[in-house]
PDB file of N, CA and C in Angstrom:
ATOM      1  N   UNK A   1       0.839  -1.197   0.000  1.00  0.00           N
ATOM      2  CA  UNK A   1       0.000   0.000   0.000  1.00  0.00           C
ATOM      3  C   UNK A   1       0.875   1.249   0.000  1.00  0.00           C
ATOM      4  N   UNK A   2       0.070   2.202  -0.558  1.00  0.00           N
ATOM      5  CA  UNK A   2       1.089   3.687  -0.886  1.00  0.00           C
ATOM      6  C   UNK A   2       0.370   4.387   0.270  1.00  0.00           C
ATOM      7  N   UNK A   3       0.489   5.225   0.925  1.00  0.00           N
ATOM      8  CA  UNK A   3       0.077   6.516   1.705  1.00  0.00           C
ATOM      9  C   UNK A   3       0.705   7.693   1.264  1.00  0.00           C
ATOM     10  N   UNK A   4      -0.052   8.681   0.985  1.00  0.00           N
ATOM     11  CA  UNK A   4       0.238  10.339   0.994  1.00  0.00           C
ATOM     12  C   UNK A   4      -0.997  11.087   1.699  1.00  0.00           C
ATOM     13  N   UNK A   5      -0.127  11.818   1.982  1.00  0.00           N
ATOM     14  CA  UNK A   5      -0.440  13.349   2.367  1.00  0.00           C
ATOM     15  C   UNK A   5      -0.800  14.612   1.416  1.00  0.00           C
ATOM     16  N   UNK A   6      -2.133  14.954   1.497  1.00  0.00           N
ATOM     17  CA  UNK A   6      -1.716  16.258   0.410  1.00  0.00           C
ATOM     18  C   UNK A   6      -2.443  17.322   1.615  1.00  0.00           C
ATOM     19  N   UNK A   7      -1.747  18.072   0.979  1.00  0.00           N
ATOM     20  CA  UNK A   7      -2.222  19.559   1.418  1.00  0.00           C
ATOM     21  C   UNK A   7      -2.847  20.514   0.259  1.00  0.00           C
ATOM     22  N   UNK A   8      -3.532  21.184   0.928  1.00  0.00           N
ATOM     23  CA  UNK A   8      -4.561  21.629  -0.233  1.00  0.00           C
ATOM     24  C   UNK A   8      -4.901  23.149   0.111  1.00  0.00           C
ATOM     25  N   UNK A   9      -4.793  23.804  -0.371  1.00  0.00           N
ATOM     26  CA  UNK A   9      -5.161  25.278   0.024  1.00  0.00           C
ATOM     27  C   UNK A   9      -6.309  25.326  -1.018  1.00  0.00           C
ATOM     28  N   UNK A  10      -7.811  25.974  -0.316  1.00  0.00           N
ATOM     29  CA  UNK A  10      -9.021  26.686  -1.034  1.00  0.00           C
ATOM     30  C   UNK A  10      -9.049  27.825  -1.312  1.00  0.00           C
ATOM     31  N   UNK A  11      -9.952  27.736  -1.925  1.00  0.00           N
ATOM     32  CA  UNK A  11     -10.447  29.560  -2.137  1.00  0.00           C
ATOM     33  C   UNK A  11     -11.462  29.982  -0.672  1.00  0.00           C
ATOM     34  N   UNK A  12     -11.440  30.990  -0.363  1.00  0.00           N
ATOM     35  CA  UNK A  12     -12.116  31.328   0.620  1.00  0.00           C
ATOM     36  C   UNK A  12     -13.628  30.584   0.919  1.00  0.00           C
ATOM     37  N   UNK A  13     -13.831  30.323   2.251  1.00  0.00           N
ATOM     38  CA  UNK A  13     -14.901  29.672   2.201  1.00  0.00           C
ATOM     39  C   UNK A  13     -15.387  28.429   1.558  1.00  0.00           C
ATOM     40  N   UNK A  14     -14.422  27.752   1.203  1.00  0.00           N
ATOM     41  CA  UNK A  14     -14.756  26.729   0.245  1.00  0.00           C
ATOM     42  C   UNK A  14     -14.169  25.458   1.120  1.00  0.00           C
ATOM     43  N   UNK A  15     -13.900  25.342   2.050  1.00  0.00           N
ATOM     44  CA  UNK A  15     -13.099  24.794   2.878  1.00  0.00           C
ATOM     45  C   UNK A  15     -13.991  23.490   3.169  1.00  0.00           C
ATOM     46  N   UNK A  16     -15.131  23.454   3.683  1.00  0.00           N
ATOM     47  CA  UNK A  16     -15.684  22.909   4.395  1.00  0.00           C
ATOM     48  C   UNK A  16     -16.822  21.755   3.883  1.00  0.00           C
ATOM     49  N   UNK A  17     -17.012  22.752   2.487  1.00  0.00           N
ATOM     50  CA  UNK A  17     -17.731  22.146   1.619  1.00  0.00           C
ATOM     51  C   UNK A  17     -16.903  20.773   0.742  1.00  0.00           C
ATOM     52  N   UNK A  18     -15.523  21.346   0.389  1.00  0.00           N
ATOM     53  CA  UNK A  18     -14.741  20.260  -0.165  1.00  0.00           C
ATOM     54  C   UNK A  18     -14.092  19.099   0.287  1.00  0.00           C
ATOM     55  N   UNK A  19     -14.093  19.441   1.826  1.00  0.00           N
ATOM     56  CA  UNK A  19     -14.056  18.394   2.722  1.00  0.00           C
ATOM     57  C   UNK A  19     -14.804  17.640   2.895  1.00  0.00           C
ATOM     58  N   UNK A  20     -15.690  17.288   2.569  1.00  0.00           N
ATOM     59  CA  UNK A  20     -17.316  16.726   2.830  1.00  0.00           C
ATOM     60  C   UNK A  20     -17.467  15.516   1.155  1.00  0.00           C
ATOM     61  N   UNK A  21     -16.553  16.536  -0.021  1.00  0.00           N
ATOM     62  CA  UNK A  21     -16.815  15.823  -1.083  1.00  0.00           C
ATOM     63  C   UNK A  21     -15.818  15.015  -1.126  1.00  0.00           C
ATOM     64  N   UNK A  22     -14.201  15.147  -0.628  1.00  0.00           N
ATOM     65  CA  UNK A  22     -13.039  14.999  -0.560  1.00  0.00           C
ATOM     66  C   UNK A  22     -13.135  13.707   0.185  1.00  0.00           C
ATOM     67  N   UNK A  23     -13.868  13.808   1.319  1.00  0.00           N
ATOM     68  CA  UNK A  23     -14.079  12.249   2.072  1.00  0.00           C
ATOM     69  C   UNK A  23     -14.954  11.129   1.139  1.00  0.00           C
ATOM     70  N   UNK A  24     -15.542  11.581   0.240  1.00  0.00           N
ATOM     71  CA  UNK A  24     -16.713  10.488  -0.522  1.00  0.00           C
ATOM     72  C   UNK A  24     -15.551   9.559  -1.588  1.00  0.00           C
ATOM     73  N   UNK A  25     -14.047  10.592  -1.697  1.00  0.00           N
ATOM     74  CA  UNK A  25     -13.450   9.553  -2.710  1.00  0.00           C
ATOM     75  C   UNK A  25     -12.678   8.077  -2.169  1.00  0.00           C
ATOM     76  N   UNK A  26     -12.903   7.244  -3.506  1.00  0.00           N
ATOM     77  CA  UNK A  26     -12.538   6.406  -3.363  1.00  0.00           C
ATOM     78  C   UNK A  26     -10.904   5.909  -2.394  1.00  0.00           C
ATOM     79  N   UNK A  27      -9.911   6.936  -3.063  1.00  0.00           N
ATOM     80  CA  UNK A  27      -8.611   6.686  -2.236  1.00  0.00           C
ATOM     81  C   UNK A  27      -8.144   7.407  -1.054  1.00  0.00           C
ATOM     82  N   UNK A  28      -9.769   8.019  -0.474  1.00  0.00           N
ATOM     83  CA  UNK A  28      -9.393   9.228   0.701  1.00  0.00           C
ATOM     84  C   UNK A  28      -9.844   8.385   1.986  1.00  0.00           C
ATOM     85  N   UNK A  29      -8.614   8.750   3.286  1.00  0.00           N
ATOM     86  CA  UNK A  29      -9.079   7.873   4.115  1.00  0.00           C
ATOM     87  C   UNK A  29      -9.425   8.900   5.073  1.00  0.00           C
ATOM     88  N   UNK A  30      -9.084  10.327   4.846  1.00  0.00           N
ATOM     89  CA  UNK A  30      -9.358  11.179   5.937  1.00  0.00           C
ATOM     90  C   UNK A  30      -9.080  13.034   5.031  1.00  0.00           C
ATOM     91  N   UNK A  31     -10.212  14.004   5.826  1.00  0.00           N
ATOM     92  CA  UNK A  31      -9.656  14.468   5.084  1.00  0.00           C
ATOM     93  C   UNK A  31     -10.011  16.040   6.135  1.00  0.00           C
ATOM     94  N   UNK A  32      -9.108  16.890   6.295  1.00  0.00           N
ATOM     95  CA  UNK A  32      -8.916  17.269   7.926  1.00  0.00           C
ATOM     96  C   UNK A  32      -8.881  19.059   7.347  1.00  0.00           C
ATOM     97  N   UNK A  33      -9.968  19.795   7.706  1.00  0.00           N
ATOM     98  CA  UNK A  33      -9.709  21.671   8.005  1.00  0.00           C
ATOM     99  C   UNK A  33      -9.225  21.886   8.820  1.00  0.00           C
ATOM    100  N   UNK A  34      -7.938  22.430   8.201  1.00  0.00           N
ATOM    101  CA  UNK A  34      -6.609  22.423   9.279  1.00  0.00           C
ATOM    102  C   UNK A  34      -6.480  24.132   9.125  1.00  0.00           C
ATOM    103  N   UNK A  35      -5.999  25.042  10.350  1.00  0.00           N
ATOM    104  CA  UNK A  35      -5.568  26.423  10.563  1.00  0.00           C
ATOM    105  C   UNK A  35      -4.173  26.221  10.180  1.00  0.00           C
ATOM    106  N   UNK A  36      -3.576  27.121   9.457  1.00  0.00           N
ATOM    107  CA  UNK A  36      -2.030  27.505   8.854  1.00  0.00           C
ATOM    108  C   UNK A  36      -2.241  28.267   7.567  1.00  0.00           C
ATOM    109  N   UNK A  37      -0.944  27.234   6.660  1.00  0.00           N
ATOM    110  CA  UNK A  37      -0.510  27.645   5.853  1.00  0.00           C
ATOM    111  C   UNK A  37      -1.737  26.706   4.479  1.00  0.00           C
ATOM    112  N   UNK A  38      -2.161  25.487   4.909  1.00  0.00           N
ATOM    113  CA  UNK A  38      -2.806  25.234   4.051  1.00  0.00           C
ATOM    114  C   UNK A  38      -4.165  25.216   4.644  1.00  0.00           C
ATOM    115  N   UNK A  39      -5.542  24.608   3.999  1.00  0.00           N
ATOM    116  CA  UNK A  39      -6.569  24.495   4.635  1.00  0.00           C
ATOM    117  C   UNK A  39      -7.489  23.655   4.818  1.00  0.00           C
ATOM    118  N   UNK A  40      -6.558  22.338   4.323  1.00  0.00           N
ATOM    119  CA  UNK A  40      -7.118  20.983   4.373  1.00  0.00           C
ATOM    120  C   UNK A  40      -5.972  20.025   4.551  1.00  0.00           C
ATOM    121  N   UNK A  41      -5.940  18.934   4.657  1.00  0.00           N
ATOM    122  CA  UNK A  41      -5.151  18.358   4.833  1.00  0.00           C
ATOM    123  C   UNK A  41      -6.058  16.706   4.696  1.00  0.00           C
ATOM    124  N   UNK A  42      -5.313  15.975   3.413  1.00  0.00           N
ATOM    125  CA  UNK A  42      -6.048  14.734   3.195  1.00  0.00           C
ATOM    126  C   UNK A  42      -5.106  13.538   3.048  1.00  0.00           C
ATOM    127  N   UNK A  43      -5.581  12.692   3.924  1.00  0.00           N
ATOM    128  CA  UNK A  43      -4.693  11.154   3.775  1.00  0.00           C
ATOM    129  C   UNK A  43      -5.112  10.165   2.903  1.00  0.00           C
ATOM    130  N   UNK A  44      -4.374   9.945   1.726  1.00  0.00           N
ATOM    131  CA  UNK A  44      -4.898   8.852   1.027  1.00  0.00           C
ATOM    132  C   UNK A  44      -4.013   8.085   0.919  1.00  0.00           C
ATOM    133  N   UNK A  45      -4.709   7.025   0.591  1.00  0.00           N
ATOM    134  CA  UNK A  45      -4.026   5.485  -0.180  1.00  0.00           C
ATOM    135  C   UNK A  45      -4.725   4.583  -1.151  1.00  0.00           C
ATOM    136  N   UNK A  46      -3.478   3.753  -1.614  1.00  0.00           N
ATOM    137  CA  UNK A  46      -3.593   3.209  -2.497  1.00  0.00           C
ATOM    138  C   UNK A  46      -2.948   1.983  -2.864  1.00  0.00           C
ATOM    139  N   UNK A  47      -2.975   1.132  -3.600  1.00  0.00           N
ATOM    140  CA  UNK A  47      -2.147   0.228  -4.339  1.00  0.00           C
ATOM    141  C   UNK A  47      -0.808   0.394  -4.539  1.00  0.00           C
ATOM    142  N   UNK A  48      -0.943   1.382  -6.091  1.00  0.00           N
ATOM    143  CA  UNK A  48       0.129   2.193  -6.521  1.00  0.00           C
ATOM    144  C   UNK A  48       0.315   3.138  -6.677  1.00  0.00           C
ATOM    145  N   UNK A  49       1.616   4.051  -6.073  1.00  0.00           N
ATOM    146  CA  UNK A  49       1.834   5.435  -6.396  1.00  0.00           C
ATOM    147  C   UNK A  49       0.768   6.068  -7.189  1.00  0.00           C
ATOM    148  N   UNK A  50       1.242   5.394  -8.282  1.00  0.00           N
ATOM    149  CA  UNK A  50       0.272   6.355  -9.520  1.00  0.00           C
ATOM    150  C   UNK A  50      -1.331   6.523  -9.449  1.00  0.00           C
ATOM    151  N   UNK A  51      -1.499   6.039  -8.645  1.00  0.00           N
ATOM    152  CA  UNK A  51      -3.048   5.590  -8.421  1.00  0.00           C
ATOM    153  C   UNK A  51      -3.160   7.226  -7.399  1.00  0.00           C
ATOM    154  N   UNK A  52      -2.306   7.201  -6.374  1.00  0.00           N
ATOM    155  CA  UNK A  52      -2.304   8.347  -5.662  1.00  0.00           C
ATOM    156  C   UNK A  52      -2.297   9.327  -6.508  1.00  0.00           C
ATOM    157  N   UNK A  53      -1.252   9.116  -6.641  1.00  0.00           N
ATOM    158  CA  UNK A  53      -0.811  10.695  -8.057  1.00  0.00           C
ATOM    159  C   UNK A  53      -2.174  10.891  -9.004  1.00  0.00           C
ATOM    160  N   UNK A  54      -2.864  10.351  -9.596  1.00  0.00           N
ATOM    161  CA  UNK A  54      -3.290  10.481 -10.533  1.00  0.00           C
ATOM    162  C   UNK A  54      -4.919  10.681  -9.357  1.00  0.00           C
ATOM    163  N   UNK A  55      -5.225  10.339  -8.485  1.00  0.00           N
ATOM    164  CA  UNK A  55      -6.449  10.992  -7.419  1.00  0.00           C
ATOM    165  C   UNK A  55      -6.092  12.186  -7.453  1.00  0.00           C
ATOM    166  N   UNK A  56      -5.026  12.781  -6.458  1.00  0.00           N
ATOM    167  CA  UNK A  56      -4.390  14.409  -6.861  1.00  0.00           C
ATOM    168  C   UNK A  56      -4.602  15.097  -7.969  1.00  0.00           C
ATOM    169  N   UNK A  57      -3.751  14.450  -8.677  1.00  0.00           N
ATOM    170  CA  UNK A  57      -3.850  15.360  -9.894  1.00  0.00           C
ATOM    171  C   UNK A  57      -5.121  15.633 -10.883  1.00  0.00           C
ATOM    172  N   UNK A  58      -5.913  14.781 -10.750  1.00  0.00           N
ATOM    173  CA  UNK A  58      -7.009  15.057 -11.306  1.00  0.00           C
ATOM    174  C   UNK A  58      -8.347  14.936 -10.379  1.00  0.00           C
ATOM    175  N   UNK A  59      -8.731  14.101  -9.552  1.00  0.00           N
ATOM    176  CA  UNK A  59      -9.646  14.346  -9.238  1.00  0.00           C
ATOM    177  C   UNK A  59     -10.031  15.369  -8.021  1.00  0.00           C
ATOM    178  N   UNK A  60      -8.452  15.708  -7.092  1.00  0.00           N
ATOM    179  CA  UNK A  60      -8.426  16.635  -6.006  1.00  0.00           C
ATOM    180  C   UNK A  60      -8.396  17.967  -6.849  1.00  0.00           C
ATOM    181  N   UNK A  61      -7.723  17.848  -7.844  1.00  0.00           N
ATOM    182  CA  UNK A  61      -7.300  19.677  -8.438  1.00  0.00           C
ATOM    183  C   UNK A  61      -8.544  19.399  -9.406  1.00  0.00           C
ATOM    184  N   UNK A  62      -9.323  18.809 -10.030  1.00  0.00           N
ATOM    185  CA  UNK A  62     -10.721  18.983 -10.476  1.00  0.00           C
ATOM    186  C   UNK A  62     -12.004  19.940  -9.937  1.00  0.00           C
ATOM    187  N   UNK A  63     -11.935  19.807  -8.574  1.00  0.00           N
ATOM    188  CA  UNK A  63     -12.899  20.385  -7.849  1.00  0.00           C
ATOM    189  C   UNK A  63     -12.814  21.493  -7.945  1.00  0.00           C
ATOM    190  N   UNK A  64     -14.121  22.608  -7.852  1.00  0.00           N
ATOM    191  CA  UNK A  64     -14.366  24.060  -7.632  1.00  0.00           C
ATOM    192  C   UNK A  64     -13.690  24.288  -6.569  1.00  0.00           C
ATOM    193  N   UNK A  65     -12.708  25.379  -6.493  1.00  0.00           N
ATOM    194  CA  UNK A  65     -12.741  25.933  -4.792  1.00  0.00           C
ATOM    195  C   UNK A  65     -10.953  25.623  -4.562  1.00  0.00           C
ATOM    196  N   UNK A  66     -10.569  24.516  -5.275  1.00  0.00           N
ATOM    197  CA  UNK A  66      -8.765  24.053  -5.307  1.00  0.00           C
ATOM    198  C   UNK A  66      -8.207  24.744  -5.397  1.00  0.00           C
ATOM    199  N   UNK A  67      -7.333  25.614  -4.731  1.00  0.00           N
ATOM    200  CA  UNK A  67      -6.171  26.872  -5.052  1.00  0.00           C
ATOM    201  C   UNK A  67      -4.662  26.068  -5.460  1.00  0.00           C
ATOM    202  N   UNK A  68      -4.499  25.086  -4.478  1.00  0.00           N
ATOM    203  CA  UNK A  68      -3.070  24.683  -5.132  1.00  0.00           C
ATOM    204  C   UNK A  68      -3.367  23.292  -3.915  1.00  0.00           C
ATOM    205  N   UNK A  69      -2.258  22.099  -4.620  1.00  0.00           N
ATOM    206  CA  UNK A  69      -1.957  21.092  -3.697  1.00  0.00           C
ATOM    207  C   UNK A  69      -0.514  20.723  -3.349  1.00  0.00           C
ATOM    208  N   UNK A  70      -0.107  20.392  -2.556  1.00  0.00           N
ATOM    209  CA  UNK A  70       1.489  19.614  -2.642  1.00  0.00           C
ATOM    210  C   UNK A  70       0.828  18.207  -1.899  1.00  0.00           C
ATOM    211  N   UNK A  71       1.675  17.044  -2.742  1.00  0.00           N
ATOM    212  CA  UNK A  71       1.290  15.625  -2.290  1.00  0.00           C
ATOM    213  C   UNK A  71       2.766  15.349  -1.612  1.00  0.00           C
ATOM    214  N   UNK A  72       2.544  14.754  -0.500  1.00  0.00           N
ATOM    215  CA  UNK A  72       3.553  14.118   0.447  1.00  0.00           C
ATOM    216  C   UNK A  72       3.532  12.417   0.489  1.00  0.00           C
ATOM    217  N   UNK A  73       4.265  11.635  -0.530  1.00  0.00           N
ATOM    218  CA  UNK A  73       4.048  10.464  -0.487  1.00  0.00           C
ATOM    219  C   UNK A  73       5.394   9.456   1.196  1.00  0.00           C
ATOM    220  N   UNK A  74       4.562   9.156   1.840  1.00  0.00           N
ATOM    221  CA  UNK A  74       4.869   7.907   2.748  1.00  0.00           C
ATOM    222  C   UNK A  74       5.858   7.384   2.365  1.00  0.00           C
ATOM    223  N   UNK A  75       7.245   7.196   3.105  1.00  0.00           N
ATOM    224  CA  UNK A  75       8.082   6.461   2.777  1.00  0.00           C
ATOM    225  C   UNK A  75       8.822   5.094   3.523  1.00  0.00           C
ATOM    226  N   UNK A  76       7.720   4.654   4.416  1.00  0.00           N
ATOM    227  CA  UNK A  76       7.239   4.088   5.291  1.00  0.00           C
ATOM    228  C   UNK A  76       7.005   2.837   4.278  1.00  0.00           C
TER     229      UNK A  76
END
């Protein structure tokens, strides 16, 4: 199994709502409105890397409201 971390910064107000859709996906095991620098914070997994990567890259930065992500893959 793969684990990452992404961090996710919204657009204002959009926080709470995308968290709610962010938990319905398939490779999300948690997905956390966090105070800082970003404003979510989501744990997923998977099979394979790319399986992660490719949730991120398209179906996390798909959504209304996505300002930017950085993925933190598990090296565990």
């Amino acid at each position: 199994m793969v684990r990452a971390f992404i961090m996710m910064k919204t657009a204002a107000g959009k926080s709470a709502d995308l968290q709610n859709r962010i938990r319905e996906m398939d490779a999300v095991i948690e997905a956390h409105v966090v105070a800082g620098q970003y404003d979510i914070i989501v744990e997923a997994e998977s099979e394979e890397v790319y399986q992660v990567i490719h949730a991120v890259a398209t179906d996390l930065n798909d959504l209304d409201g996505v300002v930017d992500t950085r993925t933190y893959i598990c090296l565990e």
